[in-house]
C-alpha atoms as a PDB file:
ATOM      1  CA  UNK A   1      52.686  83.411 133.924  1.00  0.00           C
ATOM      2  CA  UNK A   2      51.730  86.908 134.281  1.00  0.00           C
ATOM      3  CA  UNK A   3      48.891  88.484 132.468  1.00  0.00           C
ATOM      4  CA  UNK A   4      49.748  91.848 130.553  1.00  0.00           C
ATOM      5  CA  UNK A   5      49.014  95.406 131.747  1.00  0.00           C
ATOM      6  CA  UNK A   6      45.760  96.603 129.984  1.00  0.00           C
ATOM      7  CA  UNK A   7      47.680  99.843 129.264  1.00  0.00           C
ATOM      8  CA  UNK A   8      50.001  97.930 127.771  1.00  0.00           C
ATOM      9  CA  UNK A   9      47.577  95.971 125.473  1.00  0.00           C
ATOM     10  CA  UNK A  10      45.460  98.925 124.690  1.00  0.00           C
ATOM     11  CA  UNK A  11      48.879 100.744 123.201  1.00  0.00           C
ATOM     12  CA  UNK A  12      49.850  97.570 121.775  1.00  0.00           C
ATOM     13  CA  UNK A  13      46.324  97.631 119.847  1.00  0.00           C
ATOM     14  CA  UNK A  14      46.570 101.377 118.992  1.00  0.00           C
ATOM     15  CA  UNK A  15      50.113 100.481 117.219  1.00  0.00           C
ATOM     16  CA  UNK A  16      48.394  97.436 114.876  1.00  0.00           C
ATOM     17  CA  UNK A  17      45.904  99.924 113.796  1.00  0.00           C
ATOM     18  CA  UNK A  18      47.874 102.511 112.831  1.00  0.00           C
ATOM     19  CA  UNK A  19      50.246 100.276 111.031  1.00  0.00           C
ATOM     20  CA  UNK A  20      47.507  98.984 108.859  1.00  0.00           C
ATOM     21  CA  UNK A  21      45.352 101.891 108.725  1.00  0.00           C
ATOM     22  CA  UNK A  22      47.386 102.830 105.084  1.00  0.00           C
ATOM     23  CA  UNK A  23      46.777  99.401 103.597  1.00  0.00           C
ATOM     24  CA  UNK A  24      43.098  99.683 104.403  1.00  0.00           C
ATOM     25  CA  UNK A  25      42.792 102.967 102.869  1.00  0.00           C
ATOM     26  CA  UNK A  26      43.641 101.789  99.279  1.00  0.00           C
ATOM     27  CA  UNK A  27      41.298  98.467 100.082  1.00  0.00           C
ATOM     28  CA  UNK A  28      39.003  99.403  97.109  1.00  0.00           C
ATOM     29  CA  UNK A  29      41.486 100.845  94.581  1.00  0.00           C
ATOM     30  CA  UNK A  30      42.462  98.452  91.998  1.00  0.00           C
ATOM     31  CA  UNK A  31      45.804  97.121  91.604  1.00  0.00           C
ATOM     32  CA  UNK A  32      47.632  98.647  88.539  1.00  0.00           C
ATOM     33  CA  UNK A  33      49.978  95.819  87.275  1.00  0.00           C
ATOM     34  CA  UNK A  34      53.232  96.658  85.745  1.00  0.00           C
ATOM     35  CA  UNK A  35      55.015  94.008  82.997  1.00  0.00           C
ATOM     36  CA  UNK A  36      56.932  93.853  80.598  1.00  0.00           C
ATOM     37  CA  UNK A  37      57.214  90.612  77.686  1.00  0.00           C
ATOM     38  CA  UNK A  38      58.504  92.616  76.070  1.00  0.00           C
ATOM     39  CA  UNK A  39      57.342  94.239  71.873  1.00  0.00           C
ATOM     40  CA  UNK A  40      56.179  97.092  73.936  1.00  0.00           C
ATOM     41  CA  UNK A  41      57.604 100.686  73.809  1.00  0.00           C
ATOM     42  CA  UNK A  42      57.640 102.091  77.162  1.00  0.00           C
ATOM     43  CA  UNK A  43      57.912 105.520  75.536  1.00  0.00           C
ATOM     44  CA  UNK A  44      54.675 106.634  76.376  1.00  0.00           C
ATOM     45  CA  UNK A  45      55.218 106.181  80.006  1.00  0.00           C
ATOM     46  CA  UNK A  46      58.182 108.114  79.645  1.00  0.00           C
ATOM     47  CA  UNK A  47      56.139 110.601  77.826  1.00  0.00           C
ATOM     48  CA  UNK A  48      53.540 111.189  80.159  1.00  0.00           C
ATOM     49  CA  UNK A  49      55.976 112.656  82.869  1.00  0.00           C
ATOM     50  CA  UNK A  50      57.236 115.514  80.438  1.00  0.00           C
ATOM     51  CA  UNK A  51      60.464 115.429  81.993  1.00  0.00           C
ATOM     52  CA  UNK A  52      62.423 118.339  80.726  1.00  0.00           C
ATOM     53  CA  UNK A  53      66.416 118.574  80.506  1.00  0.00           C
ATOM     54  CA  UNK A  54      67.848 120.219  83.311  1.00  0.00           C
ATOM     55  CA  UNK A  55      68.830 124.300  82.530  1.00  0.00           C
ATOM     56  CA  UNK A  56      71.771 124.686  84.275  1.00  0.00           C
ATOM     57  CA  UNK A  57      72.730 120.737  83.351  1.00  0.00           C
ATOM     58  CA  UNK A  58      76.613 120.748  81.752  1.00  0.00           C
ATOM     59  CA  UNK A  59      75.885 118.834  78.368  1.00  0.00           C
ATOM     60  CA  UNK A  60      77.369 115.475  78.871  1.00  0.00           C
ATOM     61  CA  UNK A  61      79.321 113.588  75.495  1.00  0.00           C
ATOM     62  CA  UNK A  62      77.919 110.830  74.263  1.00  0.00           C
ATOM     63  CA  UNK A  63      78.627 107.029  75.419  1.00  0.00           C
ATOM     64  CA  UNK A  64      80.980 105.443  73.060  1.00  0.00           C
ATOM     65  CA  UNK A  65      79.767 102.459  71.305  1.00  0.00           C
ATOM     66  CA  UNK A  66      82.083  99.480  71.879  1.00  0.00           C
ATOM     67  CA  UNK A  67      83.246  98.505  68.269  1.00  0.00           C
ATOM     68  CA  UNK A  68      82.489  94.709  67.198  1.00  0.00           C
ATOM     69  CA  UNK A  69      86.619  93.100  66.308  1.00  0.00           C
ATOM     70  CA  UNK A  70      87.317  92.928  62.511  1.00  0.00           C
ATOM     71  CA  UNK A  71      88.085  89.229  63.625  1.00  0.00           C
ATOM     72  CA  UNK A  72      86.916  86.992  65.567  1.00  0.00           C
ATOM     73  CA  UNK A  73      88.460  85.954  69.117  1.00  0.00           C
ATOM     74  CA  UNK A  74      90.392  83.080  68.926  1.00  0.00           C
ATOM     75  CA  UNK A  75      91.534  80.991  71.794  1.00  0.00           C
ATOM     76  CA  UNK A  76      95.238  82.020  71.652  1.00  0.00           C
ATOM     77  CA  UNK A  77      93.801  85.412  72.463  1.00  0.00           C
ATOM     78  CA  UNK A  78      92.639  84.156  75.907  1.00  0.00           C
ATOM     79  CA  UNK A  79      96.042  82.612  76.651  1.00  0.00           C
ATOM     80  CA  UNK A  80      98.116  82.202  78.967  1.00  0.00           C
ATOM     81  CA  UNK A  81      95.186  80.965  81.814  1.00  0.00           C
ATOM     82  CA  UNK A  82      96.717  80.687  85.395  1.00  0.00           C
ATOM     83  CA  UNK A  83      94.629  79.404  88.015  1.00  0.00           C
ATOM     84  CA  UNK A  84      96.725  80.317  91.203  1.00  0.00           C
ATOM     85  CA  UNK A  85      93.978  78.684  93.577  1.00  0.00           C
ATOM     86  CA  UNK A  86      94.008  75.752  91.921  1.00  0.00           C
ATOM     87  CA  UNK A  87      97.557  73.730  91.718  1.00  0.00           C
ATOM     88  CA  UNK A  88      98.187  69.640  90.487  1.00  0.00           C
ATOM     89  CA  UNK A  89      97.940  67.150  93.665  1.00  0.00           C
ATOM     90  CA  UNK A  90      95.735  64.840  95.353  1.00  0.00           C
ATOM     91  CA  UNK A  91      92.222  64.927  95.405  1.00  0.00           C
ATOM     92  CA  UNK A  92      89.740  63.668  98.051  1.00  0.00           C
ATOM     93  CA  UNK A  93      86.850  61.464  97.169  1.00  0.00           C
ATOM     94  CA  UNK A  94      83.442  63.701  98.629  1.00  0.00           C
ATOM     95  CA  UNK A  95      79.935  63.549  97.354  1.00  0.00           C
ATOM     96  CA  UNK A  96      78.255  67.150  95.964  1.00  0.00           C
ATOM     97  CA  UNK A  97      74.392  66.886  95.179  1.00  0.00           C
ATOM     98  CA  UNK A  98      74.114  68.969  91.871  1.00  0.00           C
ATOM     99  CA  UNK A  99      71.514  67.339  89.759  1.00  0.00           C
ATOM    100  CA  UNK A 100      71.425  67.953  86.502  1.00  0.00           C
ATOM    101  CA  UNK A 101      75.316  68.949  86.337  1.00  0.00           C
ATOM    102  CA  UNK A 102      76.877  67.185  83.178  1.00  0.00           C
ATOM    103  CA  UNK A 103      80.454  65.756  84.011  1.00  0.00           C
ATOM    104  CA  UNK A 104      83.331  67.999  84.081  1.00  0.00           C
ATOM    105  CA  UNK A 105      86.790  67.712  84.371  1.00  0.00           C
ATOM    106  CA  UNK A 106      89.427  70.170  85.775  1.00  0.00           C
ATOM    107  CA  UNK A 107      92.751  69.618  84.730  1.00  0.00           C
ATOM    108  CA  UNK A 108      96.235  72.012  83.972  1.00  0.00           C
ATOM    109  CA  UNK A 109      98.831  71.370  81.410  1.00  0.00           C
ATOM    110  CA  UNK A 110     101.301  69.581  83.173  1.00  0.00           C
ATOM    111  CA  UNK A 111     102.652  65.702  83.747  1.00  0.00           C
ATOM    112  CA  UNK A 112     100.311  64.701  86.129  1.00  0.00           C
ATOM    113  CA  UNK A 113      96.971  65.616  84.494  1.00  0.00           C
ATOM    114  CA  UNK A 114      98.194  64.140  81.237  1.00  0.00           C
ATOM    115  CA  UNK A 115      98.713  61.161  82.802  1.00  0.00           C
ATOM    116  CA  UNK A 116      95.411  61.346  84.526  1.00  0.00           C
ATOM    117  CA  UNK A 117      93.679  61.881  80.968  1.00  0.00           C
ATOM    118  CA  UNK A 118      95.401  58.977  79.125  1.00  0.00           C
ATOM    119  CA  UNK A 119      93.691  56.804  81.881  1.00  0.00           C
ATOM    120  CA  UNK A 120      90.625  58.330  81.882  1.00  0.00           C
ATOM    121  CA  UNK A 121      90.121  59.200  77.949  1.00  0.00           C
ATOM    122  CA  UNK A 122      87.459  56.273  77.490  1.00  0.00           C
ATOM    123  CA  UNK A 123      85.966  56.927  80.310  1.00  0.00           C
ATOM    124  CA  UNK A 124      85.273  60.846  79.648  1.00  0.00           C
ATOM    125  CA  UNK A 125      84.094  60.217  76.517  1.00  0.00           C
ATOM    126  CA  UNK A 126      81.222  57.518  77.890  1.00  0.00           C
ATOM    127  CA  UNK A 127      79.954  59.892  80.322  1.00  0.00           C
ATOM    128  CA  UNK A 128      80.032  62.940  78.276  1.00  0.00           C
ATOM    129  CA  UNK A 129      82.426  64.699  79.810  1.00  0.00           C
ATOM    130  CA  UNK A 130      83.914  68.660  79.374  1.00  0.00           C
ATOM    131  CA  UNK A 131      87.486  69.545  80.513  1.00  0.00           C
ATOM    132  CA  UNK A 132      88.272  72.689  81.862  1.00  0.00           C
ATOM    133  CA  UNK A 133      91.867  73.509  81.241  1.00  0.00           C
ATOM    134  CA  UNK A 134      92.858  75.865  84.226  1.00  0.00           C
ATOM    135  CA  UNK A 135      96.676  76.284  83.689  1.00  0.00           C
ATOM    136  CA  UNK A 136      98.051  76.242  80.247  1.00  0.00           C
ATOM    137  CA  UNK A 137     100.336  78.449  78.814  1.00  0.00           C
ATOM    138  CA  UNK A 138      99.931  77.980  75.057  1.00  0.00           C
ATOM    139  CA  UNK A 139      97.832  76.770  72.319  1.00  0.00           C
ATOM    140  CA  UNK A 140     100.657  74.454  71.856  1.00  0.00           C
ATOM    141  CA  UNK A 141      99.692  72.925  75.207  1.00  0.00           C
ATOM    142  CA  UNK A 142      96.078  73.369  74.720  1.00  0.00           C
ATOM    143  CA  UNK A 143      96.303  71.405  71.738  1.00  0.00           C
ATOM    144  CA  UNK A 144      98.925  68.550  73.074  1.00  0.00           C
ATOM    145  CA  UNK A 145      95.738  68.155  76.031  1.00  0.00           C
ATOM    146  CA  UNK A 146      93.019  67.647  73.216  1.00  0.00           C
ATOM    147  CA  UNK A 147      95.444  64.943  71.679  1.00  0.00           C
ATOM    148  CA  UNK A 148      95.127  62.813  74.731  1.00  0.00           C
ATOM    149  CA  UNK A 149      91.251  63.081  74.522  1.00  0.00           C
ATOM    150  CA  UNK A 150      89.834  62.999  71.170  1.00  0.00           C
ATOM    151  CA  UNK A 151      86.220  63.576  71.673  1.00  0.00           C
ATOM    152  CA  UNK A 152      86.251  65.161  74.741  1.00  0.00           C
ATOM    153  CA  UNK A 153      85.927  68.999  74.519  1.00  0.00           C
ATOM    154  CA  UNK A 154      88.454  70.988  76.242  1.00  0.00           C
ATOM    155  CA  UNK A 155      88.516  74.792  76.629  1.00  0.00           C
ATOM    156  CA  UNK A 156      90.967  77.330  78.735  1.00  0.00           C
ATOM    157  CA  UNK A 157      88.690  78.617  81.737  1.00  0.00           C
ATOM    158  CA  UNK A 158      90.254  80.446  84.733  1.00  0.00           C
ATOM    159  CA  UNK A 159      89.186  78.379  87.574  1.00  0.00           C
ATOM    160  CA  UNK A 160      89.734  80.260  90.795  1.00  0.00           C
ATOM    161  CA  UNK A 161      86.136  81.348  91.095  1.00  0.00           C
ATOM    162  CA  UNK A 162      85.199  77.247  90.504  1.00  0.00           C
ATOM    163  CA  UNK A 163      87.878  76.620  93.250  1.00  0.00           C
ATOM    164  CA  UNK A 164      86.377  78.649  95.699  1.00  0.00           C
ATOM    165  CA  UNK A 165      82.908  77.456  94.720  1.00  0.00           C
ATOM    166  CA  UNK A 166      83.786  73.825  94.985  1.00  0.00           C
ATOM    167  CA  UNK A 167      86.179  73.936  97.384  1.00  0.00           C
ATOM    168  CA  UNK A 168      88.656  72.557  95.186  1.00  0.00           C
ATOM    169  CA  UNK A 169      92.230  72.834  95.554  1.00  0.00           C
ATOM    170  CA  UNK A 170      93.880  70.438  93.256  1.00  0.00           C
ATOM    171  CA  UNK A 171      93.549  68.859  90.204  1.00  0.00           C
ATOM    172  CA  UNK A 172      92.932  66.762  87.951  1.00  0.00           C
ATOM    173  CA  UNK A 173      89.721  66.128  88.834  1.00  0.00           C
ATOM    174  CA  UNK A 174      86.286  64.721  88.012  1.00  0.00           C
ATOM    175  CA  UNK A 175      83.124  66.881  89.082  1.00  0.00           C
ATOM    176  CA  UNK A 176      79.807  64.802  88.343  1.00  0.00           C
ATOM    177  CA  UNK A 177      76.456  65.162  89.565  1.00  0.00           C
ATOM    178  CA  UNK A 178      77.142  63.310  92.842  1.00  0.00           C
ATOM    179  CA  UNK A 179      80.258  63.611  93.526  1.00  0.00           C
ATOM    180  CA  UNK A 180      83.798  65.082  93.178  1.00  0.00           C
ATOM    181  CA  UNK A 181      86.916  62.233  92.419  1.00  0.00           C
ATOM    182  CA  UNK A 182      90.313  62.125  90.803  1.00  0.00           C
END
């Protein structure tokens, strides 16, 4: 092992120094500390800069205010839902460690997840379960999938996002805590 030029230390010193030579210059000051929980106007901040509009600024219209629906959204508003990552077929057994996560199911209006929720009704409904519906065309369909599983909430959720995030390809499916299974 070779020992370092002094040249080289002394710069090496210099360099520390300097870099730290700011931080030790506001050593004494007190730390102002910003927050905000909130029943605070920040006005007087805002105040305190006297910012003045700009004179040769082109006056700019105001922002629109999005206007609340006369009526409320219903779920036939958010139909059709087509998942295009996600398609019925066989799913692989794998563990997943998300603690916490209440059982879900992913499932599409079609034979083979109606199938797969007539065996599984009793089963969703002991463990709590939520179904995603990530292909269905109609409320029709949406409702013919709730028929199968009194008691076990389903709702219309595009699913590609969950597909990517899971890793999922197929469905129907059952994503617990622990694991992912069909």
């Amino acid at each position: 092992m070779t020992k370092p030029h002094p040249a080289h230390l002394a710069l090496t010193s210099l360099l520390v120094l300097l870099a730290g030579l700011p931080l030790a210059s506001r050593a004494g000051e007190p730390l102002i500390v910003v927050e905000d929980r909130g029943g605070t106007s920040a006005l007087p901040y805002y105040e305190a800069l006297n910012l003045q509009p700009r004179a040769n600024a082109p006056a700019r219209p105001p922002i629109p205010t999005p206007q609340v629906p006369a009526t409320p959204a219903d779920e036939a508003a958010m139909l059709p839902v087509r998942s295009t990552k996600l398609t019925p077929g066989t799913v692989a057994r794998r563990v997943i460690e998300a603690p916490g996560l209440r059982p879900f199911v992913v499932i599409g209006d079609d034979e083979a997840s109606r199938a797969w929720l007539q065996r599984r009704a009793a089963a969703l409904r002991e463990r709590g379960a939520v179904g995603l519906v990530v292909n269905v065309e109609t409320a029709q369909g949406l409702a013919r999938l709730r028929a199968l599983v009194p008691g076990v909430p389903l709702a219309p959720v595009a699913g590609d996002d969950l597909a990517d995030r899971l890793g999922l390809r197929h469905y129907p499916a059952l994503i617990t805590a622990t694991g992912i299974e069909q």
